[in-house]
Protein backbone atom coordinates (compact mmCIF):
# COMPACT_ATOMS: atom_id res chain seq x y z
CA UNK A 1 64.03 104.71 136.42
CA UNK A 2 63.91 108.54 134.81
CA UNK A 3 61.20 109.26 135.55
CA UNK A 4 62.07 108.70 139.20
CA UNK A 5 65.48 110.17 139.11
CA UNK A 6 65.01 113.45 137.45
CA UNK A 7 62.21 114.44 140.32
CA UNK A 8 64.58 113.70 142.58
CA UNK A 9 67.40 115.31 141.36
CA UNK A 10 65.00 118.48 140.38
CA UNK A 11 63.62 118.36 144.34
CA UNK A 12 67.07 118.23 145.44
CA UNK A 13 68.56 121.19 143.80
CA UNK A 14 65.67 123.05 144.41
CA UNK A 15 65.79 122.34 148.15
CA UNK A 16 69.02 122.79 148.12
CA UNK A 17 68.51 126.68 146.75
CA UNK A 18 65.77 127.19 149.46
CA UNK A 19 67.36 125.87 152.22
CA UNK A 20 71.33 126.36 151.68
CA UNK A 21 71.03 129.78 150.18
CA UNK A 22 67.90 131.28 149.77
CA UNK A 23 66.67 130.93 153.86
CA UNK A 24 69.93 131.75 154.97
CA UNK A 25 70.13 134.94 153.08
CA UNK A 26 66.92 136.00 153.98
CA UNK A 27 67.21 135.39 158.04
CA UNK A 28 70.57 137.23 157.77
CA UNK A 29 69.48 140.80 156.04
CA UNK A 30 66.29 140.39 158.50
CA UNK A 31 68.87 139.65 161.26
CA UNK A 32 70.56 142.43 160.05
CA UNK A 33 68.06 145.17 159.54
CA UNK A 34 66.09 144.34 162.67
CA UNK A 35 68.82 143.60 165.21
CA UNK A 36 72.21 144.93 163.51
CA UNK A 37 74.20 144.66 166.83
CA UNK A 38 73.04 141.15 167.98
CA UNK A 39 73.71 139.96 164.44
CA UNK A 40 76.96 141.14 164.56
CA UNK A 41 77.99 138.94 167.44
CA UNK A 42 77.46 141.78 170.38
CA UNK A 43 80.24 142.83 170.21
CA UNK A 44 81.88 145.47 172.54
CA UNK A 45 84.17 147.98 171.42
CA UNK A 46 86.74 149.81 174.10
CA UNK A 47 88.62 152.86 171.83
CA UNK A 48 87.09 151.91 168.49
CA UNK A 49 88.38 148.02 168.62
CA UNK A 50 86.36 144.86 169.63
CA UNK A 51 87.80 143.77 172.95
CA UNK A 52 85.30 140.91 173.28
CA UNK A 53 81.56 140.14 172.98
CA UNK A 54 78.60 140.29 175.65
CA UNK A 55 77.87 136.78 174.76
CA UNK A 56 81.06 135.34 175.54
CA UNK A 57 82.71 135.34 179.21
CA UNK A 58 86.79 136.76 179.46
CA UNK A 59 89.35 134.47 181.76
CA UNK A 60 90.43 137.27 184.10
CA UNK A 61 93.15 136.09 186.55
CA UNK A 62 94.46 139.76 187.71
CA UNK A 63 92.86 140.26 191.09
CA UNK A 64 92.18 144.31 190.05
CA UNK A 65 89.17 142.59 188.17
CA UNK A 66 86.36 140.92 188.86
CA UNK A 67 86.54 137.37 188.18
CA UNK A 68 83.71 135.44 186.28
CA UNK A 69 82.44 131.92 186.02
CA UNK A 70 84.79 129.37 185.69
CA UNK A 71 84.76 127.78 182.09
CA UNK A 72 84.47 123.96 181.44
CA UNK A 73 85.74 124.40 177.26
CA UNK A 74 89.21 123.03 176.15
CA UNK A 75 91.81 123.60 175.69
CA UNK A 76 91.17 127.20 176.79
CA UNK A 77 89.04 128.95 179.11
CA UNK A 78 85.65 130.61 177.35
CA UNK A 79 86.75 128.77 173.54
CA UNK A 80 83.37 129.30 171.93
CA UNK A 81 84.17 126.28 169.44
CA UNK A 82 83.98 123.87 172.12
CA UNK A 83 81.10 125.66 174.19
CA UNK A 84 79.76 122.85 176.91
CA UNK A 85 79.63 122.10 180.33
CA UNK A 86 82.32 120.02 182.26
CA UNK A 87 79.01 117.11 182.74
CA UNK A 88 79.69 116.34 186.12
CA UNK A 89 77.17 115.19 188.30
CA UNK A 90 76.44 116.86 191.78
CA UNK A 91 77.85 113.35 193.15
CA UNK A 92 81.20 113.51 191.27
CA UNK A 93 84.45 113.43 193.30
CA UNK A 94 86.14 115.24 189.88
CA UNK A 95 83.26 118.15 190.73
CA UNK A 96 83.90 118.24 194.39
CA UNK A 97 88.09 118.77 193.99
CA UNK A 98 87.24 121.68 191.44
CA UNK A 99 85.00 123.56 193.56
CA UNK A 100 87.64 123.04 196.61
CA UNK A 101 89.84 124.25 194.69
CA UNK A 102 88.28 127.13 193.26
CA UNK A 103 87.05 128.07 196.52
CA UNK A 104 90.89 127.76 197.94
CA UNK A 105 91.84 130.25 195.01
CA UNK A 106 89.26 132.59 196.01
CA UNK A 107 90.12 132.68 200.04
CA UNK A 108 93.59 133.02 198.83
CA UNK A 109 93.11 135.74 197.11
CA UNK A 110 91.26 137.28 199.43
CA UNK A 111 92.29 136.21 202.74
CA UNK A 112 89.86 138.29 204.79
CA UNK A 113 86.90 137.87 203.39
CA UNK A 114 84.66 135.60 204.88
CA UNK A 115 81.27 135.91 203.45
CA UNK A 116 79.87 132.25 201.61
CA UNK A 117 81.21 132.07 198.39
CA UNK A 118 78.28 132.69 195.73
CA UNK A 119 77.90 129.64 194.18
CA UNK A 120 78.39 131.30 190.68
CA UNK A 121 81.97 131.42 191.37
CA UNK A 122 83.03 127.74 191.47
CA UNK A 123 81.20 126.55 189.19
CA UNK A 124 80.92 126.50 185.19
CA UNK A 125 77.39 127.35 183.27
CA UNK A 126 76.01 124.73 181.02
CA UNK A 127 77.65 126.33 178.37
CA UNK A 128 80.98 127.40 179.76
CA UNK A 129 80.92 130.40 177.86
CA UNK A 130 78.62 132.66 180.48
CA UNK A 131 79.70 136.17 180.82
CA UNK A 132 78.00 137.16 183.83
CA UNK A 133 77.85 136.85 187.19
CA UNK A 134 75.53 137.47 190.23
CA UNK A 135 75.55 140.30 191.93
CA UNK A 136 75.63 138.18 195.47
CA UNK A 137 79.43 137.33 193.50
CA UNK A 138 80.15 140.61 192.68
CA UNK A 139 79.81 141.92 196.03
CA UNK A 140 81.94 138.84 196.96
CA UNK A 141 84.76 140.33 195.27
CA UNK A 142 84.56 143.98 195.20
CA UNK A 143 86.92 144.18 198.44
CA UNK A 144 89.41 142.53 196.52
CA UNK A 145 89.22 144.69 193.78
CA UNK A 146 89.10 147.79 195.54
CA UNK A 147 92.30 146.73 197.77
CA UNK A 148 94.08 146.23 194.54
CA UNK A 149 92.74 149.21 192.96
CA UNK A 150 93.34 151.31 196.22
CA UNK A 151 89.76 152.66 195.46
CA UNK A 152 87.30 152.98 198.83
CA UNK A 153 84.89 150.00 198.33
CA UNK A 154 81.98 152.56 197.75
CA UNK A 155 83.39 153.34 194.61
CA UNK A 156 83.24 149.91 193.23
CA UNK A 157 80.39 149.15 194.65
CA UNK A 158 78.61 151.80 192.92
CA UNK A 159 79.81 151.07 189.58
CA UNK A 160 78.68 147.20 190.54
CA UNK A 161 75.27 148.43 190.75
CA UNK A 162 75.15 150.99 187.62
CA UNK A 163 76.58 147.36 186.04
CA UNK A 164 73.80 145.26 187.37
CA UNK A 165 70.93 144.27 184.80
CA UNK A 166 67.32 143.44 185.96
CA UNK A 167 65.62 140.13 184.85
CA UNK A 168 64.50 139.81 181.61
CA UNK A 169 61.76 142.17 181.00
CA UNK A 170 61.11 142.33 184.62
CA UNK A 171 60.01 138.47 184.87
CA UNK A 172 62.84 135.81 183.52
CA UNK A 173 66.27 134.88 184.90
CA UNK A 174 67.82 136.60 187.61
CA UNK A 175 69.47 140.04 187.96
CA UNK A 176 73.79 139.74 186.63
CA UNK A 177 76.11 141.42 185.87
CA UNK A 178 78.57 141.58 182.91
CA UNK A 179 81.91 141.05 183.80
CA UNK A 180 83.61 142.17 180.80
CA UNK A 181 81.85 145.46 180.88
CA UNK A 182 82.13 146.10 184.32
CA UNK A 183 85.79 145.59 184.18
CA UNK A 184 86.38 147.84 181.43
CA UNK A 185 83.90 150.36 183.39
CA UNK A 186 87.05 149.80 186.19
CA UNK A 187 89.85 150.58 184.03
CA UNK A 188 89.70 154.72 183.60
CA UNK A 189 89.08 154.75 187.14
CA UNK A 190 92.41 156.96 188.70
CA UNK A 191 94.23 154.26 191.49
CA UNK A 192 93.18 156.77 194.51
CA UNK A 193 94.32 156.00 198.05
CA UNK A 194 91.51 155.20 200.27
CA UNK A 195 90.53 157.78 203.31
């Protein structure tokens, strides 16, 4: 029986080192060195503070902001410790209601506006945590925004396309936009009434 036990026991510490501690270690500094910003959680800083990250989507309510995806995690809105979808089939009555509703919340918020709602905006990413949106929704909402800004709708529909990021070196995903860094792109903007 010892000569089974102290393998086993040797194997398992050793493992243990390698994987638990050594690995880990290793991938970090590399992490680290090689990508310093990504490893620290992309995180982006408005006058010297972290005010979120570019992985992680923001719950913005205030209609002088653009609005992102809605978030399926509980019990708040983009909680990155319970990162998921909401699971609901295409089929699901529970999917349909939150999509009416969201889409009621958008008209309501923007009474005159009636271009198709993008798609983007009523419903959650398989994560619930996605921080960008379309540009199709963008454009949805940068009436909205300007109104409440009193900025002419060029304005923010400039800085929605200095915001907008191509695919993935030219050839995956689709073009988006971050919403967290577009709205703090909005904020230093002077309130200017419109011509």
């Amino acid at each position: 029986m010892k000569t089974l036990i102290r393998p086993a026991v040797t194997l398992f510490i050793l493992l243990s080192l390698i994987t638990g501690l050594i690995y880990p270690l290793l991938v970090t500094g590399i992490g680290q060195a090689l990508f310093p910003k990504q490893a620290a959680g992309s995180l982006i800083e408005h006058d010297g503070k972290p005010v979120g990250s570019r992985l992680v989507g923001q719950n913005f309510t205030d209609p002088k902001y653009f609005w992102g995806r809605l978030s399926a995690t509980a019990p708040q809105p983009y909680n990155a410790a319970a990162s998921g979808g909401s699971n609901l089939g295409p089929l699901n009555p529970a999917l349909k209601a939150a999509v009416e509703s969201r889409i009621k919340a958008l008209r309501e918020a923007d009474p005159g506006n009636t271009a198709p709602v993008p798609v983007d905006l009523v419903t959650a990413s398989a994560s619930g945590l996605d921080p960008h949106i379309s540009p199709a929704a963008a454009e949805y909402q940068v009436a909205r925004v300007a109104r409440a800004r009193e900025l002419a709708p060029e304005i923010v529909r400039n800085l929605v396309a200095q915001h907008t990021e191509d695919r993935q070196w030219g050839i995956f995903g689709e073009s988006r936009v971050n919403v967290l860094e577009l709205n703090l792109a909005l904020d230093p903007l002077p309130f200017e009434r419109k011509p």
